[in-house]
N, C-alpha and C. Protein backbone atom coordinates (compact mmCIF):
# COMPACT_ATOMS: atom_id res chain seq x y z
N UNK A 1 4.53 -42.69 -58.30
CA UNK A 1 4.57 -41.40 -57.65
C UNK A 1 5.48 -40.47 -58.47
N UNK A 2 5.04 -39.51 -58.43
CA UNK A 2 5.75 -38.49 -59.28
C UNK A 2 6.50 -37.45 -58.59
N UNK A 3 7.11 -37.02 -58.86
CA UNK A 3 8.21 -35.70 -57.89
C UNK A 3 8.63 -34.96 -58.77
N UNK A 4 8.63 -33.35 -58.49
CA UNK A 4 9.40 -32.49 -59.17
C UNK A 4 10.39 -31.81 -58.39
N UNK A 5 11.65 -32.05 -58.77
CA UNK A 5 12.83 -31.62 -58.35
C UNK A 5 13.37 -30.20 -58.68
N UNK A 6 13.29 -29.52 -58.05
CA UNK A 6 12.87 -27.77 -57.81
C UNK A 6 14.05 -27.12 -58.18
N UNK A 7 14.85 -26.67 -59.04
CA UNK A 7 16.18 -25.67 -58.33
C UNK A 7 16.28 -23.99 -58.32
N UNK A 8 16.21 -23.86 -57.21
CA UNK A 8 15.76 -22.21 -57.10
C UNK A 8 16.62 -21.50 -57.79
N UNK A 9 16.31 -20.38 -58.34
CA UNK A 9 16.80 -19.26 -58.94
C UNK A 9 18.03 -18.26 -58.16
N UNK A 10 18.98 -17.60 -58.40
CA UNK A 10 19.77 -16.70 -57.98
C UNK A 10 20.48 -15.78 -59.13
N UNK A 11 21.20 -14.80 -58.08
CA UNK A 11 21.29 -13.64 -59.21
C UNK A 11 22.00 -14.17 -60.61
N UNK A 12 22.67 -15.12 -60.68
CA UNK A 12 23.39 -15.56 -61.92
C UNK A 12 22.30 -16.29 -62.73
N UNK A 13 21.61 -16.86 -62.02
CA UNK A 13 20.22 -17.63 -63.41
C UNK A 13 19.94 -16.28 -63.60
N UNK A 14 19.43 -15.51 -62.87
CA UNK A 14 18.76 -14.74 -63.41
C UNK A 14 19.13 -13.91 -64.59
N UNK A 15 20.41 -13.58 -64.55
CA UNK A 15 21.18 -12.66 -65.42
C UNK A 15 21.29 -13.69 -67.41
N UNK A 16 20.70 -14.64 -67.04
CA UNK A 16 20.76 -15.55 -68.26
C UNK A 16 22.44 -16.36 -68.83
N UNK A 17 23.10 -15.99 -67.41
CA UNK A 17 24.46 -16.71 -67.76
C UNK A 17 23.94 -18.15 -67.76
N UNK A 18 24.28 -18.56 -68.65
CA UNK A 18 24.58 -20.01 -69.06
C UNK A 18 25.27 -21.35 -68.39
N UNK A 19 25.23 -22.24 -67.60
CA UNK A 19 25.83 -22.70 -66.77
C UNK A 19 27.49 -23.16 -67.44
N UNK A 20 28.84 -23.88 -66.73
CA UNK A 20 29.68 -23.97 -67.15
C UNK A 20 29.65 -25.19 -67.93
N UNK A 21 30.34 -25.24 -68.72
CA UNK A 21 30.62 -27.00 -68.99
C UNK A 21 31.03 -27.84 -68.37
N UNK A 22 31.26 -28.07 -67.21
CA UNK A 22 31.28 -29.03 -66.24
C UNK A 22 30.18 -29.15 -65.98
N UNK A 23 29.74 -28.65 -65.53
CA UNK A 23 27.98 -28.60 -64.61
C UNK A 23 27.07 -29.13 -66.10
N UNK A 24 27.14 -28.82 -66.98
CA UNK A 24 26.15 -29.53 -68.17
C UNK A 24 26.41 -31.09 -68.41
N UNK A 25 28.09 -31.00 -68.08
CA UNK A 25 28.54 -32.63 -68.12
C UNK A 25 27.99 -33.13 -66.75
N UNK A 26 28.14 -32.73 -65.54
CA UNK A 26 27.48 -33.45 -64.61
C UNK A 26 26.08 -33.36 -64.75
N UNK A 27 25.32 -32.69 -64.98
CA UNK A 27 23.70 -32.54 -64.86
C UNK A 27 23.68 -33.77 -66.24
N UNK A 28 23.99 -33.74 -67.53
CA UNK A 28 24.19 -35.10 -68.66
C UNK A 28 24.15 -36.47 -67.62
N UNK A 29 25.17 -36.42 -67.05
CA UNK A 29 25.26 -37.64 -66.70
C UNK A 29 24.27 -38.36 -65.18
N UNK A 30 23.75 -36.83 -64.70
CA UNK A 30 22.52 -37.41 -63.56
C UNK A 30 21.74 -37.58 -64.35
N UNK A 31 21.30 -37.21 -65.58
CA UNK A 31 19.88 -37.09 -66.04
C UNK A 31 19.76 -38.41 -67.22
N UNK A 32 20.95 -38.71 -67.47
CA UNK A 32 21.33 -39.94 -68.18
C UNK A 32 21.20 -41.17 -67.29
N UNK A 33 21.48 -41.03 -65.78
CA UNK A 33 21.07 -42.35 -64.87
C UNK A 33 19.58 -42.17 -64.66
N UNK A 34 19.11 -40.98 -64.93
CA UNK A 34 17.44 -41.23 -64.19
C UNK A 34 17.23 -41.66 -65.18
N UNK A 35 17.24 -41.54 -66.90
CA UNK A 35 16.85 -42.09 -68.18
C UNK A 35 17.35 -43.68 -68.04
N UNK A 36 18.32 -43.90 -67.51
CA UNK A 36 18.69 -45.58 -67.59
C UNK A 36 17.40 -46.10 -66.77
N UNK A 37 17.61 -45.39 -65.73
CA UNK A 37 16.59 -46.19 -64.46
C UNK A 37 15.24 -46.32 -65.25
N UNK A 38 14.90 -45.59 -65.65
CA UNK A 38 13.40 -45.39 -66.38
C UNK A 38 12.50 -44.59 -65.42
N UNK A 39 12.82 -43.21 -64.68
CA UNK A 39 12.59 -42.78 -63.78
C UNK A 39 12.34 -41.19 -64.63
N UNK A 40 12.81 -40.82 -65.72
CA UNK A 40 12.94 -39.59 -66.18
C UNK A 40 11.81 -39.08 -66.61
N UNK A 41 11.25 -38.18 -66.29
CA UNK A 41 10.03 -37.38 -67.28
C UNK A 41 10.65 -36.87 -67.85
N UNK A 42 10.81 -35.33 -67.49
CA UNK A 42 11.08 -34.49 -68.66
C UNK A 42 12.15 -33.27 -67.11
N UNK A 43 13.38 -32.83 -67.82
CA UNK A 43 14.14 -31.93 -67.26
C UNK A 43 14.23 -30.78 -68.02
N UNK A 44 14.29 -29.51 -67.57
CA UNK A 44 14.41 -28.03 -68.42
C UNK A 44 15.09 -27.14 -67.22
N UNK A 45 16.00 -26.30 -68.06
CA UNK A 45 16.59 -25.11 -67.08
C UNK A 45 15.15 -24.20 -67.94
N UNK A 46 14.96 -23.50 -67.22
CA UNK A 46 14.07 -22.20 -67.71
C UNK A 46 14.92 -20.68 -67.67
N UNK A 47 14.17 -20.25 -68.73
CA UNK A 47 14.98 -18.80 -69.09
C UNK A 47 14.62 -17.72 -67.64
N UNK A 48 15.70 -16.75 -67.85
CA UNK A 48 15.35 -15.76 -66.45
C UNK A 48 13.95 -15.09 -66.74
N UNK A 49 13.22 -14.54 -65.59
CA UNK A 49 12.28 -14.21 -65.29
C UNK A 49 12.16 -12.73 -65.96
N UNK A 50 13.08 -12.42 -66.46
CA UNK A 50 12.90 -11.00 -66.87
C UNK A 50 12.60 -11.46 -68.69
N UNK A 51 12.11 -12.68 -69.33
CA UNK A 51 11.82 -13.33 -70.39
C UNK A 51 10.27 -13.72 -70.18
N UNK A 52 9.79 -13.55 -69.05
CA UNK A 52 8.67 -14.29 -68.67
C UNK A 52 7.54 -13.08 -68.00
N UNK A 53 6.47 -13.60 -67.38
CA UNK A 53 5.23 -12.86 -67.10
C UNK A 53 4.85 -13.43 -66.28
N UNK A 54 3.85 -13.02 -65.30
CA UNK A 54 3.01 -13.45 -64.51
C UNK A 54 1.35 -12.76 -64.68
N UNK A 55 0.39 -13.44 -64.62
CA UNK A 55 -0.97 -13.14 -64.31
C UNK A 55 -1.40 -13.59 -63.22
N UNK A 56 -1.96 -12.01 -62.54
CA UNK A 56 -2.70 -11.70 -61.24
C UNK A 56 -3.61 -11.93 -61.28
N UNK A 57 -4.03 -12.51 -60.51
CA UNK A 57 -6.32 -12.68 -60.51
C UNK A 57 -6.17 -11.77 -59.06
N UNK A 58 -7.06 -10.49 -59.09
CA UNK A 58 -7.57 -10.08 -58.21
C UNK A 58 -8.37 -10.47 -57.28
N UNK A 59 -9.36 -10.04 -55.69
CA UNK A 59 -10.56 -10.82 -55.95
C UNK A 59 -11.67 -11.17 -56.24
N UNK A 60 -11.97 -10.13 -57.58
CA UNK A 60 -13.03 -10.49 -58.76
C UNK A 60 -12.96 -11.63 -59.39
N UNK A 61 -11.20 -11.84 -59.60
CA UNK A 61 -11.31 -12.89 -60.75
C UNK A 61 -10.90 -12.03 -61.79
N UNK A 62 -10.52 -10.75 -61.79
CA UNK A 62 -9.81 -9.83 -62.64
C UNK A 62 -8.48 -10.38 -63.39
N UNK A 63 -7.90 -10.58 -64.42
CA UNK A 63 -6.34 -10.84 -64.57
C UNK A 63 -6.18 -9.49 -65.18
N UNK A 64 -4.65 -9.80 -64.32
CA UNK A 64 -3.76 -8.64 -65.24
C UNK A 64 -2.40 -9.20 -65.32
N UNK A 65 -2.17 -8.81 -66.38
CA UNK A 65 -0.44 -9.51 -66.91
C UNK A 65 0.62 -8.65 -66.47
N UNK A 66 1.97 -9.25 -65.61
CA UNK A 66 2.87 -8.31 -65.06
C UNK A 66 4.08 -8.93 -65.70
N UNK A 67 4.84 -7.74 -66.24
CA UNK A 67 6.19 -8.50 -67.14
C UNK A 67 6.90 -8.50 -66.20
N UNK A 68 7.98 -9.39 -66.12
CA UNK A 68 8.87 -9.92 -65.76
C UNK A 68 10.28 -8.77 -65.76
N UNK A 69 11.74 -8.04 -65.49
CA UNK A 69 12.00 -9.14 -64.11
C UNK A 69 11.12 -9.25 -63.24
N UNK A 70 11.06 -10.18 -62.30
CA UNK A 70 10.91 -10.83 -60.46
C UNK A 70 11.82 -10.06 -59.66
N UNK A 71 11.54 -9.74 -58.85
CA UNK A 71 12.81 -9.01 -57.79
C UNK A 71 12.77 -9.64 -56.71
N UNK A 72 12.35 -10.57 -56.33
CA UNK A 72 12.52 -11.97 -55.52
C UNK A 72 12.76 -13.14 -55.46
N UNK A 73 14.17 -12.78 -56.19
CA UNK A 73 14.85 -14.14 -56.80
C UNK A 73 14.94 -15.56 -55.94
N UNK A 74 15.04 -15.53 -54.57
CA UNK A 74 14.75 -16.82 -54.03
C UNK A 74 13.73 -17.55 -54.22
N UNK A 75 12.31 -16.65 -54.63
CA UNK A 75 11.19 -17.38 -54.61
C UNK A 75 11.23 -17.72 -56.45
N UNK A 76 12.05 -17.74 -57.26
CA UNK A 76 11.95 -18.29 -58.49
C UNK A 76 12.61 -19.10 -58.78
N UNK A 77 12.60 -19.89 -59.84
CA UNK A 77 12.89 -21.33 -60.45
C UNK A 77 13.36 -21.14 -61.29
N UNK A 78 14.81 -21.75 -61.26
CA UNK A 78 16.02 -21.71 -62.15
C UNK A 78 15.48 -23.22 -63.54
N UNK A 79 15.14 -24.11 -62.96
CA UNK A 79 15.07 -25.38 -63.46
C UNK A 79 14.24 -26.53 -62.56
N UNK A 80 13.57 -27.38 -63.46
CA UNK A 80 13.07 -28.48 -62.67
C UNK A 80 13.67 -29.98 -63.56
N UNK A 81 13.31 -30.86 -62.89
CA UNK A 81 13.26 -32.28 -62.98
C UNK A 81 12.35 -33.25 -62.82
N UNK A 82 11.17 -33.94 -63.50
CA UNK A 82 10.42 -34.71 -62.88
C UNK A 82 10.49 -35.89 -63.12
N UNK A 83 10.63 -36.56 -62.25
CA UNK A 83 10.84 -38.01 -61.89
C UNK A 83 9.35 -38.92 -61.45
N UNK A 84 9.36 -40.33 -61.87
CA UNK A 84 8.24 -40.81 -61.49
C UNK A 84 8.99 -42.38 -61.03
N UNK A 85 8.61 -42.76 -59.75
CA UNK A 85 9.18 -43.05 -58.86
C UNK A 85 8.74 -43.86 -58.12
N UNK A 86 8.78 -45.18 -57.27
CA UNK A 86 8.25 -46.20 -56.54
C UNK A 86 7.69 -45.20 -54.80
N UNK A 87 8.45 -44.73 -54.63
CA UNK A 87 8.56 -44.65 -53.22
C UNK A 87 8.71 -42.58 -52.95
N UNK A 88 8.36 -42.00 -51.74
CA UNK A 88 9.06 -41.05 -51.57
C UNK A 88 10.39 -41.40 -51.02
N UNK A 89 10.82 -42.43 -50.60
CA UNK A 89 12.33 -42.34 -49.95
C UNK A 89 13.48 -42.60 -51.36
N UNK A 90 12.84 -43.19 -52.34
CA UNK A 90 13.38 -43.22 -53.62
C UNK A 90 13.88 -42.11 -54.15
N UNK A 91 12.61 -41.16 -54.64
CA UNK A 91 13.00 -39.53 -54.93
C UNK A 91 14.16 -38.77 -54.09
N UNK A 92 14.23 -39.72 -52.92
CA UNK A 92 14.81 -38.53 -51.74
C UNK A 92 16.57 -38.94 -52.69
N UNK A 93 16.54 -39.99 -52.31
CA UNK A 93 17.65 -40.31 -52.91
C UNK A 93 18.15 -40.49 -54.27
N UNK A 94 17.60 -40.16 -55.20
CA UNK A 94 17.93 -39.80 -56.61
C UNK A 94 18.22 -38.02 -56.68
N UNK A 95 17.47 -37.27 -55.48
CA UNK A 95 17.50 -35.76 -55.11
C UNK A 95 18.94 -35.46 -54.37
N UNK A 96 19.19 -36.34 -53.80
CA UNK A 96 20.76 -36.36 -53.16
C UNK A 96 21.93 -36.40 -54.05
N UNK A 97 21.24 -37.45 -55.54
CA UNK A 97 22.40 -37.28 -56.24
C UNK A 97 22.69 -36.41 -56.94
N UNK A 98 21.89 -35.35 -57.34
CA UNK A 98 21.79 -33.64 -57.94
C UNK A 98 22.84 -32.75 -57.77
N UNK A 99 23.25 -32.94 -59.36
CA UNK A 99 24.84 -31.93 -58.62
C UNK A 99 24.23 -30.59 -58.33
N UNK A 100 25.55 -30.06 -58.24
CA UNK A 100 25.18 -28.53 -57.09
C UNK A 100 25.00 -27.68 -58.63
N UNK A 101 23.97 -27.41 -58.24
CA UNK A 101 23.45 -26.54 -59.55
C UNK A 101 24.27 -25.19 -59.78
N UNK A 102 24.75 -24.53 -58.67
CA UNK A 102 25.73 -23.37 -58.61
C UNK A 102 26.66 -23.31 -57.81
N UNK A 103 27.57 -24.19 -58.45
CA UNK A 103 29.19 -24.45 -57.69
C UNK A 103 29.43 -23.06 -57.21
N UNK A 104 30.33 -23.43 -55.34
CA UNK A 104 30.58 -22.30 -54.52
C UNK A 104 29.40 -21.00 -54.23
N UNK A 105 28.41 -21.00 -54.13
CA UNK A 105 27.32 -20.42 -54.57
C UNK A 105 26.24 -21.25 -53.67
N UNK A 106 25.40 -20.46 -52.60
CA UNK A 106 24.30 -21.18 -51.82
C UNK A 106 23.06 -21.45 -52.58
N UNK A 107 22.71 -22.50 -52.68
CA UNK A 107 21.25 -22.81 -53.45
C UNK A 107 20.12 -23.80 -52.70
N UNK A 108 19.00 -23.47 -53.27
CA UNK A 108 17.98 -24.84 -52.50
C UNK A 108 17.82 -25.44 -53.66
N UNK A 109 17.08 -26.76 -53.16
CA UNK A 109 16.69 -27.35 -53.86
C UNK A 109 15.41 -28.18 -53.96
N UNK A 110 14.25 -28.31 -53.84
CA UNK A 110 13.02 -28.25 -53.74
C UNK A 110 12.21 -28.95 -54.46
N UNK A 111 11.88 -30.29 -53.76
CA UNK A 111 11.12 -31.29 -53.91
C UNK A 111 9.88 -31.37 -53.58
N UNK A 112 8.79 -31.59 -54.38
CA UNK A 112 7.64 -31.55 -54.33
C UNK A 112 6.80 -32.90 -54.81
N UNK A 113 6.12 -33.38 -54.12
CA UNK A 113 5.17 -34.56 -54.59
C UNK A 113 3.95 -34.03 -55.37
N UNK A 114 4.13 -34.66 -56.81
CA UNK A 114 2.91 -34.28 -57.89
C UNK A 114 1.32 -34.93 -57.65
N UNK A 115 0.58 -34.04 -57.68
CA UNK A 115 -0.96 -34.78 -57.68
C UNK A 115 -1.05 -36.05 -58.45
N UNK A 116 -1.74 -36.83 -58.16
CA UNK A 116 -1.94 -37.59 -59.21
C UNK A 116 -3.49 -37.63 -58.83
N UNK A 117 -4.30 -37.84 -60.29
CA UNK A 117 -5.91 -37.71 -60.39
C UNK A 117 -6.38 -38.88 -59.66
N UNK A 118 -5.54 -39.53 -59.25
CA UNK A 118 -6.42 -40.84 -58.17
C UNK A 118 -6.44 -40.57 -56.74
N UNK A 119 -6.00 -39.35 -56.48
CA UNK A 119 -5.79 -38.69 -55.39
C UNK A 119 -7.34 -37.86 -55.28
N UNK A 120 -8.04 -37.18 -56.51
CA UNK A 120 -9.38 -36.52 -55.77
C UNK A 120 -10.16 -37.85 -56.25
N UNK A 121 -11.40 -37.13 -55.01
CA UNK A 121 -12.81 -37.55 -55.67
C UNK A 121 -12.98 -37.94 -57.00
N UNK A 122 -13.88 -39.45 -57.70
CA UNK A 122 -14.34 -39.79 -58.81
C UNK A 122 -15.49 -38.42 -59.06
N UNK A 123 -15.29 -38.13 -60.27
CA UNK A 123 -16.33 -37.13 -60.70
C UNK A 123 -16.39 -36.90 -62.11
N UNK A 124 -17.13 -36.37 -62.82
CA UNK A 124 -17.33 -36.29 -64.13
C UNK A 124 -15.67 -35.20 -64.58
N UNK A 125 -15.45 -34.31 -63.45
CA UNK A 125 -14.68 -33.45 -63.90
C UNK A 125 -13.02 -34.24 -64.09
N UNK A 126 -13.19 -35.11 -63.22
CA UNK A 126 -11.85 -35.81 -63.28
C UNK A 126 -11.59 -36.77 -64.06
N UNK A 127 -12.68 -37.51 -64.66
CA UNK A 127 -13.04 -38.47 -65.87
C UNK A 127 -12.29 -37.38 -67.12
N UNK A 128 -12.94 -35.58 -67.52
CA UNK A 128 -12.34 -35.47 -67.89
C UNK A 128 -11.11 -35.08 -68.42
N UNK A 129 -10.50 -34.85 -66.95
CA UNK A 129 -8.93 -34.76 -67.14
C UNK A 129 -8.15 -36.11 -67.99
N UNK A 130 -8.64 -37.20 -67.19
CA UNK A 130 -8.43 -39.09 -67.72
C UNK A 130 -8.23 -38.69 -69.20
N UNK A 131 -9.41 -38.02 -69.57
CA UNK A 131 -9.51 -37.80 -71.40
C UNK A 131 -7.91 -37.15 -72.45
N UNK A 132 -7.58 -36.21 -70.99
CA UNK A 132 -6.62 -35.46 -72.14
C UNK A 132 -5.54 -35.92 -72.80
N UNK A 133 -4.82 -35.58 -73.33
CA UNK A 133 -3.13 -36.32 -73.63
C UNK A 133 -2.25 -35.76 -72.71
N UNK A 134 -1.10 -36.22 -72.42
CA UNK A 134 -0.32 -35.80 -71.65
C UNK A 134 -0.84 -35.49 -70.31
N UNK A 135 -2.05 -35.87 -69.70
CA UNK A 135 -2.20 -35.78 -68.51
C UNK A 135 -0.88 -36.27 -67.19
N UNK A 136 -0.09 -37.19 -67.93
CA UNK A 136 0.90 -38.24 -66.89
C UNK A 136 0.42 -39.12 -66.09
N UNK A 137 -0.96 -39.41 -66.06
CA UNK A 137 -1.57 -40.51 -65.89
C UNK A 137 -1.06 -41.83 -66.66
């Protein structure tokens, strides 16, 4: 089972401050036990939203590209974590051990269970997802 470990955005991610060196030494050393465990995918802080874009699909199916900043910083993502994992009560508790991403500072933190392709219907279309690289299958 796979999980992505969510950490929401606030006005300081957003501003592209850099976290402290404590917090890089604690986030090192959680992300160094999920690597022992053999539990680690892949972890990234992501740059602020005012670096980034979004595309709209209308409901034609129209896109249009909207630059970045976001002005709804709760609903954005500072950083994730994905973990692959025996159990959901497992994730819960490797999610507990997550330091506080913004010491003195209110944050969420937001766990999500990843699809996995054995989850839809057998179909030609899902055969060829099976095909790609890096699917995480």
């Amino acid at each position: 089972m796979r999980f992505m470990i969510i950490v929401r955005a606030n006005a300081d991610s957003e501003t592209g401050r850099l976290p402290e060196p404590a917090l890089l030494d604690a986030m090192a050393t959680y992300h160094e036990g999920l690597a022992k465990a053999g539990v680690l995918l892949d972890a990234n802080g992501l740059q602020p939203s005012s670096k980034g874009w979004r595309v709209q699909y209308d409901a034609q199916g129209q896109r249009k590209v909207i630059d970045g900043p976001f002005a709804d910083t709760k609903e954005l993502i500072a950083g994730y974590t994905m973990i692959q994992v025996r159990s959901r009560e497992e994730a819960m508790q490797w999610t507990l051990r997550f330091p506080d991403p913004f010491p003195g500072r209110p944050c969420d933190i937001e766990v999500r269970q990843v699809y996995e392709l054995d989850d839809f219907d057998p179909g030609k279309e899902i055969d060829r997802f099976r095909q790609l690289p890096g699917n995480g299958q």
